[in-house]
C-alpha atoms as a PDB file:
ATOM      1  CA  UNK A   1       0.783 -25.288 -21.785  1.00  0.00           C
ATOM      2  CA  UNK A   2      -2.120 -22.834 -21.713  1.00  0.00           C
ATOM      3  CA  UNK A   3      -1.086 -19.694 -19.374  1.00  0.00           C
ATOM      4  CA  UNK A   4      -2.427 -16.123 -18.629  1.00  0.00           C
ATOM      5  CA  UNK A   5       0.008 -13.724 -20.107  1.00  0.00           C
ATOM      6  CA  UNK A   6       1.594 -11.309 -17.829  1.00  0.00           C
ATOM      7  CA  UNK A   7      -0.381  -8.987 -20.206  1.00  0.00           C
ATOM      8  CA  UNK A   8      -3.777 -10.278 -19.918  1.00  0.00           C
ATOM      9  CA  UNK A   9      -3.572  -9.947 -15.961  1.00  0.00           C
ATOM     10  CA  UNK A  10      -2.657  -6.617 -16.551  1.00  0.00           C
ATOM     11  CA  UNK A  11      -5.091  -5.878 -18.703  1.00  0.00           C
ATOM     12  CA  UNK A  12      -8.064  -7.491 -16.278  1.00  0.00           C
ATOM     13  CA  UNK A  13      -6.424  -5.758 -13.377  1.00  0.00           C
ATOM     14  CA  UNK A  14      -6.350  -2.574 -15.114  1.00  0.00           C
ATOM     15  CA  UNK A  15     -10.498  -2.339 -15.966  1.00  0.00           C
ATOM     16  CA  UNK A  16     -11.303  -2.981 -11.844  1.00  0.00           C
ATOM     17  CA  UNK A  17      -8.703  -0.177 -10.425  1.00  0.00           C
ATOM     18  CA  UNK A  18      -8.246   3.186 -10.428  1.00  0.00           C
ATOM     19  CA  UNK A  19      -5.459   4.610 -12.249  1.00  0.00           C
ATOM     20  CA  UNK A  20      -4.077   8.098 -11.708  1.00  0.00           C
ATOM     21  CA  UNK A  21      -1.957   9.797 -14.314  1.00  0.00           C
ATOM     22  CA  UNK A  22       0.704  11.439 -13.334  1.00  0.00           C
ATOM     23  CA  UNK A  23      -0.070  15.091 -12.936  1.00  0.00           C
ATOM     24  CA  UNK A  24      -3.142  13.757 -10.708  1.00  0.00           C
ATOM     25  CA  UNK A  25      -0.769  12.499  -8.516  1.00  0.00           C
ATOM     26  CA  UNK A  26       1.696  15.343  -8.285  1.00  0.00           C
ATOM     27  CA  UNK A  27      -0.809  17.596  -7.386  1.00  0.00           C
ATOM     28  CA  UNK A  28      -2.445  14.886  -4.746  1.00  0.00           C
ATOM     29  CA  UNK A  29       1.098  14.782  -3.061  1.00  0.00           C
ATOM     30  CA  UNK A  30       1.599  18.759  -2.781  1.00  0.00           C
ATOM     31  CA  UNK A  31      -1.559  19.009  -1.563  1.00  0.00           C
ATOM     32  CA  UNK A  32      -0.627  16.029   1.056  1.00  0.00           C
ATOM     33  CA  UNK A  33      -3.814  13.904   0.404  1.00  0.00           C
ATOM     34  CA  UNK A  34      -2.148  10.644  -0.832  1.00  0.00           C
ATOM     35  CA  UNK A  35       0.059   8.223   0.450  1.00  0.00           C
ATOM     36  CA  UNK A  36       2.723   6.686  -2.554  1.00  0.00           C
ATOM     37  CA  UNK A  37       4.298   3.554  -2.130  1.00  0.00           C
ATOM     38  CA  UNK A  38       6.829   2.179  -4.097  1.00  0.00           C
ATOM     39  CA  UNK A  39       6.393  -1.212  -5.041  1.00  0.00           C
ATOM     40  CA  UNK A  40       9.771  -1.972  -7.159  1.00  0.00           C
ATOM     41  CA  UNK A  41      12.656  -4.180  -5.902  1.00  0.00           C
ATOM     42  CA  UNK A  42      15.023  -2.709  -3.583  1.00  0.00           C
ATOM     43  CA  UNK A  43      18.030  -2.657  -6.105  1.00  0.00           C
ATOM     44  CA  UNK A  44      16.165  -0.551  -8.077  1.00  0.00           C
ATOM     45  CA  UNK A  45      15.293   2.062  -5.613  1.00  0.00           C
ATOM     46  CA  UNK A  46      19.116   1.789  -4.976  1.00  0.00           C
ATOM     47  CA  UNK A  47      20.161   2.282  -8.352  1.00  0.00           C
ATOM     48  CA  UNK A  48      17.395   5.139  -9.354  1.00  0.00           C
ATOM     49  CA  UNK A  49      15.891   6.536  -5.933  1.00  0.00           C
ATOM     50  CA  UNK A  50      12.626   7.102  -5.371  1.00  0.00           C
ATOM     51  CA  UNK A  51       9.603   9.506  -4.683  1.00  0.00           C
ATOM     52  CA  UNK A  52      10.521  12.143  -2.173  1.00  0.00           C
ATOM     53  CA  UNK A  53       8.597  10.885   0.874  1.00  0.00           C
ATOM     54  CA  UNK A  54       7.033   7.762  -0.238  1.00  0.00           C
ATOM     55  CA  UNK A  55       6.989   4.584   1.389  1.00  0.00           C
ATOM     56  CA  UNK A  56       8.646   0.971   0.131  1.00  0.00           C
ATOM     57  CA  UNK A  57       6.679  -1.960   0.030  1.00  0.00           C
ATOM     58  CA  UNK A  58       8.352  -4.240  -2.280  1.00  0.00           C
ATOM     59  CA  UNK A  59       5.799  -5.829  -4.594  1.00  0.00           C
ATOM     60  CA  UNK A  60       6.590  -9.358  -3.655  1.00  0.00           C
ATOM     61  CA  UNK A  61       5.873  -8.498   0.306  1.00  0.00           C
ATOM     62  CA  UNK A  62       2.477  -5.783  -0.132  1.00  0.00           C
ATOM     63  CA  UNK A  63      -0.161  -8.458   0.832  1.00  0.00           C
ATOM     64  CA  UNK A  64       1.948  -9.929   3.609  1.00  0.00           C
ATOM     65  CA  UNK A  65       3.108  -6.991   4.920  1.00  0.00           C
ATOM     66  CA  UNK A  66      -0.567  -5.085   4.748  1.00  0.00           C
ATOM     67  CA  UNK A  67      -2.200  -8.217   6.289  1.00  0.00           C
ATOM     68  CA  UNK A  68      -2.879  -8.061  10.542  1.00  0.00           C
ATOM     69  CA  UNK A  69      -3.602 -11.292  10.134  1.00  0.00           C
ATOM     70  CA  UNK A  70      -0.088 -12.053   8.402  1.00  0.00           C
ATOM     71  CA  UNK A  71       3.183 -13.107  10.453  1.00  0.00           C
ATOM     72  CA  UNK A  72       4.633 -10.406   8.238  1.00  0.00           C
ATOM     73  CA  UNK A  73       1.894  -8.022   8.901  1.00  0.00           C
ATOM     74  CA  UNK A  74       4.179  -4.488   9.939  1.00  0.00           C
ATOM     75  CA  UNK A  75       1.719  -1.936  11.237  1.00  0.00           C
ATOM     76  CA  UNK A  76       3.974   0.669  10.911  1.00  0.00           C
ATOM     77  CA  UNK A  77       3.305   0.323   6.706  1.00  0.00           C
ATOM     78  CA  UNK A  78       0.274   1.439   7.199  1.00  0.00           C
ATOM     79  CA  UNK A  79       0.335   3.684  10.236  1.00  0.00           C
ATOM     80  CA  UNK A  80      -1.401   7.324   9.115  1.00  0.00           C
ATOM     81  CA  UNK A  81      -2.078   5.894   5.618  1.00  0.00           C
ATOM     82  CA  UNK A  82      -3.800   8.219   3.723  1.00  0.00           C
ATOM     83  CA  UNK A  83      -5.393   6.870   0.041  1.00  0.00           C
ATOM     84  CA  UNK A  84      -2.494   4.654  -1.398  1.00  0.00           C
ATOM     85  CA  UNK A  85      -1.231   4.977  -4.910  1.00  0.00           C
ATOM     86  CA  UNK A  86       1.336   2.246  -5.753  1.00  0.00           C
ATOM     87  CA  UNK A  87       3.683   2.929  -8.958  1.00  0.00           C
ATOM     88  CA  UNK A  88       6.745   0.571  -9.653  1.00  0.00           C
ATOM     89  CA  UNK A  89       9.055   1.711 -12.996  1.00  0.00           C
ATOM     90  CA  UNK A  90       5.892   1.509 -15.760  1.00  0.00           C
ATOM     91  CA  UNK A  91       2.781   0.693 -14.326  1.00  0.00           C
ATOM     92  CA  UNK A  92       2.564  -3.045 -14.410  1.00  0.00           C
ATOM     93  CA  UNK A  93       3.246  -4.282 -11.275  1.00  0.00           C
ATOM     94  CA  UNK A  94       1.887  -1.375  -9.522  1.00  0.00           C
ATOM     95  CA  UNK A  95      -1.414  -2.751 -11.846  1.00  0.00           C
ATOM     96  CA  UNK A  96      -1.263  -6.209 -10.142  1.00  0.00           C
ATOM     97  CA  UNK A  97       0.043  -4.906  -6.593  1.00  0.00           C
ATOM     98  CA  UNK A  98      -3.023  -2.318  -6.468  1.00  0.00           C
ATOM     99  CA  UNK A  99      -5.824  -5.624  -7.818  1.00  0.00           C
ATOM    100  CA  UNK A 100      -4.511  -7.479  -5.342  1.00  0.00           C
ATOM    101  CA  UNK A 101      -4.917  -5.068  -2.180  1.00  0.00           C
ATOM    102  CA  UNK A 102      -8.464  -4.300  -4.123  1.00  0.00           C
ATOM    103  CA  UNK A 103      -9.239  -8.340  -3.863  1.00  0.00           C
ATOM    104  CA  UNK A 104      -8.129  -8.001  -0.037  1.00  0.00           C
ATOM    105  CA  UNK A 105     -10.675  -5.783   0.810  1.00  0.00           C
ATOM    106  CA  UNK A 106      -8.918  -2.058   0.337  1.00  0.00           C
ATOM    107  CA  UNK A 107     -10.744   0.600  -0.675  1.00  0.00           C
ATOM    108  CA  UNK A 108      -9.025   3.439  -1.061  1.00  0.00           C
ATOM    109  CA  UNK A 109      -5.834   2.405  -3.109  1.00  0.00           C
ATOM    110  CA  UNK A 110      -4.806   3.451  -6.494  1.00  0.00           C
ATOM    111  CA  UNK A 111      -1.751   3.487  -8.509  1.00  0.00           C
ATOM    112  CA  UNK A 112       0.485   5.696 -11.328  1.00  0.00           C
ATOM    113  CA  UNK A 113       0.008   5.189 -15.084  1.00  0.00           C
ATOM    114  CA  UNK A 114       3.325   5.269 -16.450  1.00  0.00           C
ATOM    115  CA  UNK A 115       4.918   4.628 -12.842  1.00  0.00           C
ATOM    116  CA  UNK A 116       8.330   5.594 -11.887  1.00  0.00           C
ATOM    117  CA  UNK A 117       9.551   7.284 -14.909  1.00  0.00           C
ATOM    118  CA  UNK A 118       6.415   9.318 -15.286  1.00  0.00           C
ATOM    119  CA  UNK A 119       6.291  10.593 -11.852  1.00  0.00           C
ATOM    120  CA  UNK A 120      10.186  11.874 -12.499  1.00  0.00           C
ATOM    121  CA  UNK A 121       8.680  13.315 -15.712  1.00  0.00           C
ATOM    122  CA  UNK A 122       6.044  15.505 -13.503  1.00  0.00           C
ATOM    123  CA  UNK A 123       8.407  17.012 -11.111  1.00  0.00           C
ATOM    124  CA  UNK A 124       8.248  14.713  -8.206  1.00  0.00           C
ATOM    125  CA  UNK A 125      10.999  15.390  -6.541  1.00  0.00           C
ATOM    126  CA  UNK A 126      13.478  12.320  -6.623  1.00  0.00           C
ATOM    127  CA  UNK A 127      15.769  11.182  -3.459  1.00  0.00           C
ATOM    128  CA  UNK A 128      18.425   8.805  -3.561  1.00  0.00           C
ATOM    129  CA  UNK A 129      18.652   5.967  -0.911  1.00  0.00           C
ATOM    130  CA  UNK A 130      21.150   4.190   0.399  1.00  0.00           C
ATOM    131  CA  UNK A 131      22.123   0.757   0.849  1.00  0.00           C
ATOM    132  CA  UNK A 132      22.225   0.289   4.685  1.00  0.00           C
END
């Protein structure tokens, strides 16, 4: 079988999105311009936290949830949405989440080279949340 590597899409995705680094970012959200959303699973938000003040859209949900045409569409995701910037732990899925919403017609999306773990690295505050 002849596939697309995880990679490759990555790769693709990566040369028709913008990527922010890190310190980009941290200075975007004290200066209260952006919008981050986290696209990694639940259980890991659970077992790490996340972003002070960012939103969850889990990666496997974005388009559905982001789509008024969807019967998962929830406005409230993107109520007062300022420019999004999507990390997940690294960067990958973030990569393919932000291509996607690019594809769909967004234009003012991003997301975090080095995800997660770089945005702990910059001083983001981190907040724990709870399993409900």
């Amino acid at each position: 079988m002849n596939i697309k590597s995880s990679q490759k899409l990555v790769e693709e995705a990566l040369k028709s999105i913008e990527t922010l680094d890190s310190i980009q970012v941290k200075k975007l959200v004290e200066n209260n311009e952006i919008t981050l959303i986290d696209v990694r699973d639940i259980r890991e938000i659970w077992k790490e936290g996340t972003i002070e003040n960012s939103k969850h859209i889990p990666r496997g949900m974005i388009e559905f949830w982001l789509d008024p045409e969807s019967t998962y569409y929830k406005s409230k995701s993107i109520k007062n949405l300022k420019k999004m910037v999507l990390f997940c732990a690294l960067g990958l899925r973030s990569a393919l989440a932000t291509k996607s919403l690019v594809d769909m017609g967004f234009k003012n999306v991003a997301h975090v080279e080095g995800g997660f773990d770089a945005l702990k690295k910059s001083g983001l505050k981190v907040t724990i949340k709870q399993k409900k």
